[in-house]
Protein backbone atom coordinates (compact mmCIF):
# COMPACT_ATOMS: atom_id res chain seq x y z
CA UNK A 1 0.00 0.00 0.00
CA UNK A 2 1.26 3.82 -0.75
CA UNK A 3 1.53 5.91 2.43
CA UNK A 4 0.89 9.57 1.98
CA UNK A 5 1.86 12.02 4.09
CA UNK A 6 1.03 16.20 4.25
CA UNK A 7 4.20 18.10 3.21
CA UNK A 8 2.95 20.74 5.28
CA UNK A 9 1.30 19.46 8.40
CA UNK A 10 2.71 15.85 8.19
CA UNK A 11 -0.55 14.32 8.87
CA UNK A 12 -1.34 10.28 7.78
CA UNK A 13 -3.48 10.55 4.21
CA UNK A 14 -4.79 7.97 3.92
CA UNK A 15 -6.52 6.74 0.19
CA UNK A 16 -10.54 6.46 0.55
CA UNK A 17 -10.52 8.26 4.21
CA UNK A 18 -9.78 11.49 3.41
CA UNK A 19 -9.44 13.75 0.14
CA UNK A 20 -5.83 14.14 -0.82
CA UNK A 21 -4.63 17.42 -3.07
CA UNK A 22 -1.53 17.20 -5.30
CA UNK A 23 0.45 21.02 -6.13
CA UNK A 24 2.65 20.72 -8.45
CA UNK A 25 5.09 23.47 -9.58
CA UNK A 26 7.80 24.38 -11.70
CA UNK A 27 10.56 27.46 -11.41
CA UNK A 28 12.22 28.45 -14.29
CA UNK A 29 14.54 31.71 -15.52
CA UNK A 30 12.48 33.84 -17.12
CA UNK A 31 14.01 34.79 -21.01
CA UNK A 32 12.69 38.07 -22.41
CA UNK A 33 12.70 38.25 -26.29
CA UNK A 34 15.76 40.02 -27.56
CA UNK A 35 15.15 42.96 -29.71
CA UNK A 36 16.86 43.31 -33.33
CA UNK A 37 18.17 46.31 -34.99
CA UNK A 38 19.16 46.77 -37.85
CA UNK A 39 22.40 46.92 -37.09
CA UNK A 40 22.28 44.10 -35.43
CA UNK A 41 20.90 42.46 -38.42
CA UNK A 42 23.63 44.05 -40.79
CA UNK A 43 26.52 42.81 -39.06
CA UNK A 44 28.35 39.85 -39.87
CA UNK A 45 28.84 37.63 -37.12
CA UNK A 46 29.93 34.08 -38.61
CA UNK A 47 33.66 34.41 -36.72
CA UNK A 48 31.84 35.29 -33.39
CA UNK A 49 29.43 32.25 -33.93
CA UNK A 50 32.09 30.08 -34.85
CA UNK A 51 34.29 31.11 -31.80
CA UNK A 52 31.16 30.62 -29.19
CA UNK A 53 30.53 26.89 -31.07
CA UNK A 54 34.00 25.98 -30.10
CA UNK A 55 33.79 26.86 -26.85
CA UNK A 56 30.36 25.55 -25.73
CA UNK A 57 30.93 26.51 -21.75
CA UNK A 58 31.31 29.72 -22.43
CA UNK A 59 27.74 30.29 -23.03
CA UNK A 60 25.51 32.24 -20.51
CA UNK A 61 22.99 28.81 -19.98
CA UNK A 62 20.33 29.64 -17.74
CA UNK A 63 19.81 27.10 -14.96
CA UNK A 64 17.62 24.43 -15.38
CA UNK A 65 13.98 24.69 -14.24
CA UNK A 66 12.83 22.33 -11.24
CA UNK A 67 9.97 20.59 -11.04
CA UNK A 68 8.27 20.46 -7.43
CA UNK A 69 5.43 17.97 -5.81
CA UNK A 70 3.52 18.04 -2.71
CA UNK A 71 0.79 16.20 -1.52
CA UNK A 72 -1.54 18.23 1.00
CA UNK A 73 -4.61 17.36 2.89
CA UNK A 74 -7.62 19.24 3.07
CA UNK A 75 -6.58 21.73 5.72
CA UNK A 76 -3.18 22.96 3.94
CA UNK A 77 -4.41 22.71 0.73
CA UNK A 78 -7.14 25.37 1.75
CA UNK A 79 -4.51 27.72 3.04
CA UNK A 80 -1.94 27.23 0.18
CA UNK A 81 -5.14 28.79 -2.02
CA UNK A 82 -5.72 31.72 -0.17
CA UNK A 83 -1.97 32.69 0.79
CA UNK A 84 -0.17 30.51 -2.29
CA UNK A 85 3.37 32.24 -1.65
CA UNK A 86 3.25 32.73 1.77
CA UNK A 87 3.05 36.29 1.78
CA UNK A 88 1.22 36.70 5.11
CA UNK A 89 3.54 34.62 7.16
CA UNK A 90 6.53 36.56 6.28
CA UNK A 91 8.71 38.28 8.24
CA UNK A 92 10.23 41.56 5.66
CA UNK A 93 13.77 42.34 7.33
CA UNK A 94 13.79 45.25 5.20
CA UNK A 95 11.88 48.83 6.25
CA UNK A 96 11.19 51.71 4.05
CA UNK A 97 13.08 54.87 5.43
CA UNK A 98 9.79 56.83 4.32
C-alpha cells in the first residue's frame, strides 16, 4: 500500500478516508525576447558564432527549471489557495526609510 503524508502538516493521508490534493510546480529563468536592430541584423557575425561553437561553456545557460510535488490534505491545501506564496507569514527584514 502507498503511504501519503502532508508536506505541510505531516498528517497520515490515507486513500478512501480522506481527500488528498496534489500542487505541483515548476521554477524556471524567465528569457525576455531580444530585440533586433538593424544593425544588429547588418553585421556579420559568422567568426563570433564560430568562436562561441568551439567553446560551448562559455555560453551564458540559464539554470535548469525544477519541477516540485507536494501532496496536502484538506486543511493545507485550503490555506496554500488563499496565501499561495506565503506572503502573510513573512517576516520583511527590510523597512522603508519613508
Amino acid at each position: 500500500m502507498i503511504h501519503f503524508t502532508c508536506d505541510v502538516c505531516g498528517k497520515d493521508l490515507h486513500p478512501g478516508e480522506q481527500q488528498r490534493f496534489v500542487v505541483k510546480m515548476e521554477a524556471f529563468a524567465a528569457q525576455d525576447p531580444c530585440e533586433l536592430t538593424e544593425e544588429d541584423l547588418a553585421d556579420d557575425n559568422l567568426e563570433e558564432v564560430s568562436q562561441l561553437l568551439q567553446e560551448p561553456e562559455n555560453l551564458d545557460v540559464p539554470p535548469a527549471s525544477q519541477r516540485l510535488r507536494f501532496d496536502l490534505c484538506c486543511d493545507c491545501h485550503r490555506r496554500f489557495l488563499r496565501d499561495p506564496l506565503g506572503k502573510k507569514h513573512h517576516i520583511s527584514l527590510f523597512t522603508s526609510e519613508n
